[in-house]
PDB file of N, CA and C in Angstrom:
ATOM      1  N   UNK A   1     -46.373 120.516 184.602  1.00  0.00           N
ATOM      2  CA  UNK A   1     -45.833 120.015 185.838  1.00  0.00           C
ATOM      3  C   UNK A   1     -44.487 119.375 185.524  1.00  0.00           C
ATOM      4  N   UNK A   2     -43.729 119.641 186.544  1.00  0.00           N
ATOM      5  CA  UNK A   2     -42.440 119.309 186.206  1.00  0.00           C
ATOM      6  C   UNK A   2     -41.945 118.012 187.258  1.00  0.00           C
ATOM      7  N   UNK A   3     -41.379 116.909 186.896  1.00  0.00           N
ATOM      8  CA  UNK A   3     -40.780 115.725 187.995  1.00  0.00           C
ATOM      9  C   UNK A   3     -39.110 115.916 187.232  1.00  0.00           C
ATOM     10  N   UNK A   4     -38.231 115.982 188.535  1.00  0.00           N
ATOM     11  CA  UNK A   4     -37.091 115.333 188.536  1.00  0.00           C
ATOM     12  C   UNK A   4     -36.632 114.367 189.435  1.00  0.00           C
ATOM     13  N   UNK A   5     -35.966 113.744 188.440  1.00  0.00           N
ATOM     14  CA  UNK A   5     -35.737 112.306 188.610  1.00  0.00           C
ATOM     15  C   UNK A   5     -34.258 112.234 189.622  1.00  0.00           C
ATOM     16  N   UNK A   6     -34.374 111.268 190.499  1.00  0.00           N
ATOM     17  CA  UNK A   6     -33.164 111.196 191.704  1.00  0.00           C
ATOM     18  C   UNK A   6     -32.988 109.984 191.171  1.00  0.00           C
ATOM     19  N   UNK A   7     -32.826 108.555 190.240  1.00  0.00           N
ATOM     20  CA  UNK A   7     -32.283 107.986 189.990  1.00  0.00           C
ATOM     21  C   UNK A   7     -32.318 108.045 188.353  1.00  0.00           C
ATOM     22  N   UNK A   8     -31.686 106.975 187.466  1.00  0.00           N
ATOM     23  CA  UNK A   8     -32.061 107.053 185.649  1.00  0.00           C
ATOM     24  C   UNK A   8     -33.198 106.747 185.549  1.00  0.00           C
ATOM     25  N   UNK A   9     -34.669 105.761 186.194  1.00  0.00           N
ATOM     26  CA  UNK A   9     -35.841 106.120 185.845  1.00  0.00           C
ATOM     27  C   UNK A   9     -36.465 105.881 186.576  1.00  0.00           C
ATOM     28  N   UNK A  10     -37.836 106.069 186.642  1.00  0.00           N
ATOM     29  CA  UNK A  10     -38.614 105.830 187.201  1.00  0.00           C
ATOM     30  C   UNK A  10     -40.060 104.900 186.786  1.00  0.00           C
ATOM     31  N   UNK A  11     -40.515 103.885 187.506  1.00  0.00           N
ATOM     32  CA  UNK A  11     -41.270 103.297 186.755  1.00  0.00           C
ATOM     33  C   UNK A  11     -43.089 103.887 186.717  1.00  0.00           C
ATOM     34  N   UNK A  12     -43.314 103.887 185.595  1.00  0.00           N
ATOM     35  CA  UNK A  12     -44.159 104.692 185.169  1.00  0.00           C
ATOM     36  C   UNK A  12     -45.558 104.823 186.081  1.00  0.00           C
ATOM     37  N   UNK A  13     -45.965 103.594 186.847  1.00  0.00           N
ATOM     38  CA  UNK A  13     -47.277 103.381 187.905  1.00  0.00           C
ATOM     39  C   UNK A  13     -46.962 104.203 188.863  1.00  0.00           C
ATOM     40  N   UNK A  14     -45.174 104.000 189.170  1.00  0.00           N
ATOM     41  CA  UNK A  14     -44.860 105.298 190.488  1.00  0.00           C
ATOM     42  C   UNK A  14     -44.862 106.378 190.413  1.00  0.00           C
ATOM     43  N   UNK A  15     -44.500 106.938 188.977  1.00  0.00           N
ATOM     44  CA  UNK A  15     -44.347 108.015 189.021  1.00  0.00           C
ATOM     45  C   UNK A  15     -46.073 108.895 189.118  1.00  0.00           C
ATOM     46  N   UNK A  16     -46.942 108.466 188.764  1.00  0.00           N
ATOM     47  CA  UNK A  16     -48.379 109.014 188.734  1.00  0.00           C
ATOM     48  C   UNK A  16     -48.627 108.472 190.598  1.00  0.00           C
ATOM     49  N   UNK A  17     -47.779 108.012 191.110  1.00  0.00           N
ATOM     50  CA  UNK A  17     -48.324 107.653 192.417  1.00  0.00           C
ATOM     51  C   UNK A  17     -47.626 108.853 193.447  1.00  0.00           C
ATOM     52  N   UNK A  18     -46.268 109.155 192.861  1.00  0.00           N
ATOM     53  CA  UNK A  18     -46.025 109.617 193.771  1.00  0.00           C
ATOM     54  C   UNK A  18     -46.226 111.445 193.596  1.00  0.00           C
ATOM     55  N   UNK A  19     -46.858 111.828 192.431  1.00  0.00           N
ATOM     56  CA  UNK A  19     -47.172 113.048 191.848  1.00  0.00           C
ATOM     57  C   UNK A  19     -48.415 113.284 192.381  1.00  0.00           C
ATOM     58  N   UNK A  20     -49.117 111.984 193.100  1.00  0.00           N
ATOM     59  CA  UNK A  20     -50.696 112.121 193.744  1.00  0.00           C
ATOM     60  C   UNK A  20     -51.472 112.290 192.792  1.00  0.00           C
ATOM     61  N   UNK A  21     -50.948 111.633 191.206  1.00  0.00           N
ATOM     62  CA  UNK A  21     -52.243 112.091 190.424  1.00  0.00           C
ATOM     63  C   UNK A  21     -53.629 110.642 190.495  1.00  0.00           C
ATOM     64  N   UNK A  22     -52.959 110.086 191.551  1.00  0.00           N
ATOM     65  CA  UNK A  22     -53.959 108.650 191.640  1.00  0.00           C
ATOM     66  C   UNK A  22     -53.998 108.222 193.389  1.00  0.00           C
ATOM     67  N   UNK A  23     -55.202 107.738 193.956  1.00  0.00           N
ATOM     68  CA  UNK A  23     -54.590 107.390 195.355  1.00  0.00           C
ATOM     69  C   UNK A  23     -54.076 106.388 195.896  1.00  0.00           C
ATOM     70  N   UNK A  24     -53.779 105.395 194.636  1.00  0.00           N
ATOM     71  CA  UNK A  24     -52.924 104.389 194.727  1.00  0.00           C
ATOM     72  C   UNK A  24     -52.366 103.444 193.889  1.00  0.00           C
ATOM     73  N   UNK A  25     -51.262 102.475 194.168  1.00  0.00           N
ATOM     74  CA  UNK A  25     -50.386 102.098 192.923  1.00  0.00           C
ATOM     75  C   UNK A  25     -51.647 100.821 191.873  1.00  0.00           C
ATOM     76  N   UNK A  26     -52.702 100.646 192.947  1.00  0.00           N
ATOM     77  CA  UNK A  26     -53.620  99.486 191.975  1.00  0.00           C
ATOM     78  C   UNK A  26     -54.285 101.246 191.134  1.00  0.00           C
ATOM     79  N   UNK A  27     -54.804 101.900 191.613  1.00  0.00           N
ATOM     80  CA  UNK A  27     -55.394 102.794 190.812  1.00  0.00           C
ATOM     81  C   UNK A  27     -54.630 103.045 189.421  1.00  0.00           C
ATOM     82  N   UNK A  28     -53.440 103.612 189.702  1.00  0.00           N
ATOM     83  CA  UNK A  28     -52.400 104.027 188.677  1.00  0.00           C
ATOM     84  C   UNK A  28     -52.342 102.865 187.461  1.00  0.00           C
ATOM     85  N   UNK A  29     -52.199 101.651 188.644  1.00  0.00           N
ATOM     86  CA  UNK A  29     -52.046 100.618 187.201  1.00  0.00           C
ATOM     87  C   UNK A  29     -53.420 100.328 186.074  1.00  0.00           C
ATOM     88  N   UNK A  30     -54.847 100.431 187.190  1.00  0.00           N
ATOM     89  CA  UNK A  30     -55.799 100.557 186.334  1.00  0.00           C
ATOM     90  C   UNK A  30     -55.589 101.727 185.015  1.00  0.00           C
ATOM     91  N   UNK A  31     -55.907 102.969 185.392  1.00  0.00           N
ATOM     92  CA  UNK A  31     -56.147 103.765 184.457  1.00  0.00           C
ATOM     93  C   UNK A  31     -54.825 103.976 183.413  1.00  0.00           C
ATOM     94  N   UNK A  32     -53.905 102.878 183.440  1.00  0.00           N
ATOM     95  CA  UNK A  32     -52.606 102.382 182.797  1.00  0.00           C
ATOM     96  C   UNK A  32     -53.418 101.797 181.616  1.00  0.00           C
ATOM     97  N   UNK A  33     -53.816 100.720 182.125  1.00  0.00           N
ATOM     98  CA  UNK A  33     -54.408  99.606 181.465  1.00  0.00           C
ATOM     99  C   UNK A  33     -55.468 100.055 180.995  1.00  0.00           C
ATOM    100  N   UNK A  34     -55.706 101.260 181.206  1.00  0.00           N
ATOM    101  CA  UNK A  34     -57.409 101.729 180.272  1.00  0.00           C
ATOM    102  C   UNK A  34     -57.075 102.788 179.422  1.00  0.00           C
ATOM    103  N   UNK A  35     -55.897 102.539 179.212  1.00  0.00           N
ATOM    104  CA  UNK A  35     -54.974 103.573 177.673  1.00  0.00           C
ATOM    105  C   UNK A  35     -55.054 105.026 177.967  1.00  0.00           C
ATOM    106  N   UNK A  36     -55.525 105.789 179.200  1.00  0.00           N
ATOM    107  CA  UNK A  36     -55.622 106.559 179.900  1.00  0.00           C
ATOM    108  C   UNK A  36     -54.265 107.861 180.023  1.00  0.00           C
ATOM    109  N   UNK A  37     -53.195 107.140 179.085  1.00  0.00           N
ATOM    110  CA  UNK A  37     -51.792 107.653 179.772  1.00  0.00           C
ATOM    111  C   UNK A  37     -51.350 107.409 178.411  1.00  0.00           C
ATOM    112  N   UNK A  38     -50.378 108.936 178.009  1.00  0.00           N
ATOM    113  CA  UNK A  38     -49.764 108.721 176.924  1.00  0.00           C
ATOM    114  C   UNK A  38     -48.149 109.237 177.488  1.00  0.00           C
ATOM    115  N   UNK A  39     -47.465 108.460 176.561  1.00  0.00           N
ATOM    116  CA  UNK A  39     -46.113 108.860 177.121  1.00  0.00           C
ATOM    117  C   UNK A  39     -45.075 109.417 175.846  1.00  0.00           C
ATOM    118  N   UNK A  40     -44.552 110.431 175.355  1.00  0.00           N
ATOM    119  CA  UNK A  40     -44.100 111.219 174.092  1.00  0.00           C
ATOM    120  C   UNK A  40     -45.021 111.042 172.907  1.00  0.00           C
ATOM    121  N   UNK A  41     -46.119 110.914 173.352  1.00  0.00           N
ATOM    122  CA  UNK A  41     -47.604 111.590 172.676  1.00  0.00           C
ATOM    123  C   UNK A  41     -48.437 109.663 172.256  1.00  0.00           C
ATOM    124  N   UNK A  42     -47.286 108.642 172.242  1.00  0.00           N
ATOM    125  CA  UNK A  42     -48.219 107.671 172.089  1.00  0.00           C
ATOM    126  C   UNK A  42     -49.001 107.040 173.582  1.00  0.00           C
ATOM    127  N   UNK A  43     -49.573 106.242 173.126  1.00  0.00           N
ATOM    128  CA  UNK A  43     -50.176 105.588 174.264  1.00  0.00           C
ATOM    129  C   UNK A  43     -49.456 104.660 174.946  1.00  0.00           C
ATOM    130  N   UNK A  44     -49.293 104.446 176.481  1.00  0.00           N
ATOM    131  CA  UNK A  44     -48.509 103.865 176.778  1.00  0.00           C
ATOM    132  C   UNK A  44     -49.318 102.463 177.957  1.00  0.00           C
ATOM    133  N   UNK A  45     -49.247 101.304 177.779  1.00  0.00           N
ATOM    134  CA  UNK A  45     -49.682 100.362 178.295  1.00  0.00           C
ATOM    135  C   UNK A  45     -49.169  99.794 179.258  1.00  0.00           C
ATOM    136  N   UNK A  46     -48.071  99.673 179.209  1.00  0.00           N
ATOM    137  CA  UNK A  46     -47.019  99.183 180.747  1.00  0.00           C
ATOM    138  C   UNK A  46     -46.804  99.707 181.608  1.00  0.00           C
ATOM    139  N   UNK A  47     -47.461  99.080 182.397  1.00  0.00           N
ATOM    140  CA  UNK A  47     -47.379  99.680 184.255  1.00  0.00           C
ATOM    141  C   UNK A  47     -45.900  99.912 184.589  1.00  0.00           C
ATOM    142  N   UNK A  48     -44.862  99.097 184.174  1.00  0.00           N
ATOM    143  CA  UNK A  48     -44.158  99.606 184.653  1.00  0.00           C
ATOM    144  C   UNK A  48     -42.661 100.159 183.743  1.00  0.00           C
ATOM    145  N   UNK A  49     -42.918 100.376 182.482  1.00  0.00           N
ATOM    146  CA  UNK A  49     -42.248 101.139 181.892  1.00  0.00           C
ATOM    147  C   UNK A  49     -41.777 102.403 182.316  1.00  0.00           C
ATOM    148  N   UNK A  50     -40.081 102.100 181.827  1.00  0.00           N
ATOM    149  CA  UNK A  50     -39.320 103.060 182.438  1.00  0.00           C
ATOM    150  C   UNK A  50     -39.041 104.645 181.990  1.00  0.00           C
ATOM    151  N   UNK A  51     -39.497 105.502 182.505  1.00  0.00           N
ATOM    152  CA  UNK A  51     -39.650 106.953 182.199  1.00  0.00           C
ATOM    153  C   UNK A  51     -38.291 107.191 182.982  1.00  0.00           C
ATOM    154  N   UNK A  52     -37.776 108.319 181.936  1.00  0.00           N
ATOM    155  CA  UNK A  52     -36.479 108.529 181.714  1.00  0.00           C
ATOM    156  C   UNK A  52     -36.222 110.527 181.858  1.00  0.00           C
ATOM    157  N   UNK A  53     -35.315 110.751 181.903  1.00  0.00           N
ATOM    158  CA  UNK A  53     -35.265 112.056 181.896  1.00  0.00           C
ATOM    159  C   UNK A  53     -35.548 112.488 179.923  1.00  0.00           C
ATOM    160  N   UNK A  54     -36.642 113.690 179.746  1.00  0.00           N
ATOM    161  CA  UNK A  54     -36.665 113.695 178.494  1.00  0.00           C
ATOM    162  C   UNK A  54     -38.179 113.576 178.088  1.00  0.00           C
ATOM    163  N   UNK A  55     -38.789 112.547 178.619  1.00  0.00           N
ATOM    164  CA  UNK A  55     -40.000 111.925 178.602  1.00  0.00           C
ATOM    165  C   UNK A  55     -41.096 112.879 179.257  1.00  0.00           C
ATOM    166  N   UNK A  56     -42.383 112.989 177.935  1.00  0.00           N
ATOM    167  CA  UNK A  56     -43.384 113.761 178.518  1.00  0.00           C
ATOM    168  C   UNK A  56     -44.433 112.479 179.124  1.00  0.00           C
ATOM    169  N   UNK A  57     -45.492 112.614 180.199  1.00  0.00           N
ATOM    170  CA  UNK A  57     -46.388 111.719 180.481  1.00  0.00           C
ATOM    171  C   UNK A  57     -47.381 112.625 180.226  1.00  0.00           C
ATOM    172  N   UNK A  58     -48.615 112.461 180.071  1.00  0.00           N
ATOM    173  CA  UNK A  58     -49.714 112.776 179.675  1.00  0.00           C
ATOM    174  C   UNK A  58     -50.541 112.154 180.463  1.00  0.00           C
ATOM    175  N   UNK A  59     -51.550 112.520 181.389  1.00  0.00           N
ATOM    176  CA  UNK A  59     -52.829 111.812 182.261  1.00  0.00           C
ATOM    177  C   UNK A  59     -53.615 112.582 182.024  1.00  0.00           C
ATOM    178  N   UNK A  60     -54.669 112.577 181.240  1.00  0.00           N
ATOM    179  CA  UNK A  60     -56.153 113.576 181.423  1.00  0.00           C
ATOM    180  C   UNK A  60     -55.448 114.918 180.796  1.00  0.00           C
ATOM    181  N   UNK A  61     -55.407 115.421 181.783  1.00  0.00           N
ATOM    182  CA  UNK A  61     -55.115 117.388 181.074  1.00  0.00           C
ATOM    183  C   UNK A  61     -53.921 117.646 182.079  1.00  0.00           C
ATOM    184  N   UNK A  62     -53.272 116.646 182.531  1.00  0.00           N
ATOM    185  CA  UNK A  62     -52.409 117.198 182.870  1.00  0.00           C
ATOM    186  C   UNK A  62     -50.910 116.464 182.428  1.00  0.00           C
ATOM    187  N   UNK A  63     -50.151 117.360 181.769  1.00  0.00           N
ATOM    188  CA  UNK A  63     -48.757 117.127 181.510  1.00  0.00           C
ATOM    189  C   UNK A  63     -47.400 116.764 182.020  1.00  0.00           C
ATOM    190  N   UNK A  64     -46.722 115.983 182.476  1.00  0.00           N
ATOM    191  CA  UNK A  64     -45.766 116.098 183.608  1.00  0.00           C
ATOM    192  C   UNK A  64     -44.220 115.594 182.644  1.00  0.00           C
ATOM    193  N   UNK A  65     -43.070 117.159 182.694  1.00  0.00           N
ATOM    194  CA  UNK A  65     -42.202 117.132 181.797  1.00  0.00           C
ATOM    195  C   UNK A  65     -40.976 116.079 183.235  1.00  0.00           C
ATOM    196  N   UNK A  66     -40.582 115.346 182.228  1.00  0.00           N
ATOM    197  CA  UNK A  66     -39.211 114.105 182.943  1.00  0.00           C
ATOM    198  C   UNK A  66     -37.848 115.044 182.920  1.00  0.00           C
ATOM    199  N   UNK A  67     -37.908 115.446 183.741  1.00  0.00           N
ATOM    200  CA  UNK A  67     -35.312 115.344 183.502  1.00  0.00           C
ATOM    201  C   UNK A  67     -34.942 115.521 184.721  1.00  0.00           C
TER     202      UNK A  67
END
């Protein structure tokens, strides 16, 4: 899955919010916080860390490439 970005980033709870891979921004931040989400293959803990063009996210089995 592919996201492009309309500003330099996006913060990482939104971006799984607005891809609909969650049905909402408390959801997103949970399964944040339950190491659930890797971001250029490590694990990523901050809700709202900034994903950048470049950046792979990782949720479950699904992949979503950043630029």
């Amino acid at each position: 899955m592919k996201y492009i970005l309309n500003d330099e980033y996006i913060e990482l709870y939104k971006l799984l919010k607005v891809l609909d891979l969650v049905d909402s921004g408390a959801e997103a931040k949970l399964i944040i916080a339950d190491g659930h989400v890797r971001r250029n293959g490590e694990v990523e803990l901050r809700k709202r860390a900034k994903i950048r063009s470049g950046d792979i996210v990782e949720v479950a089995d699904v992949v979503i490439e950043v630029s």
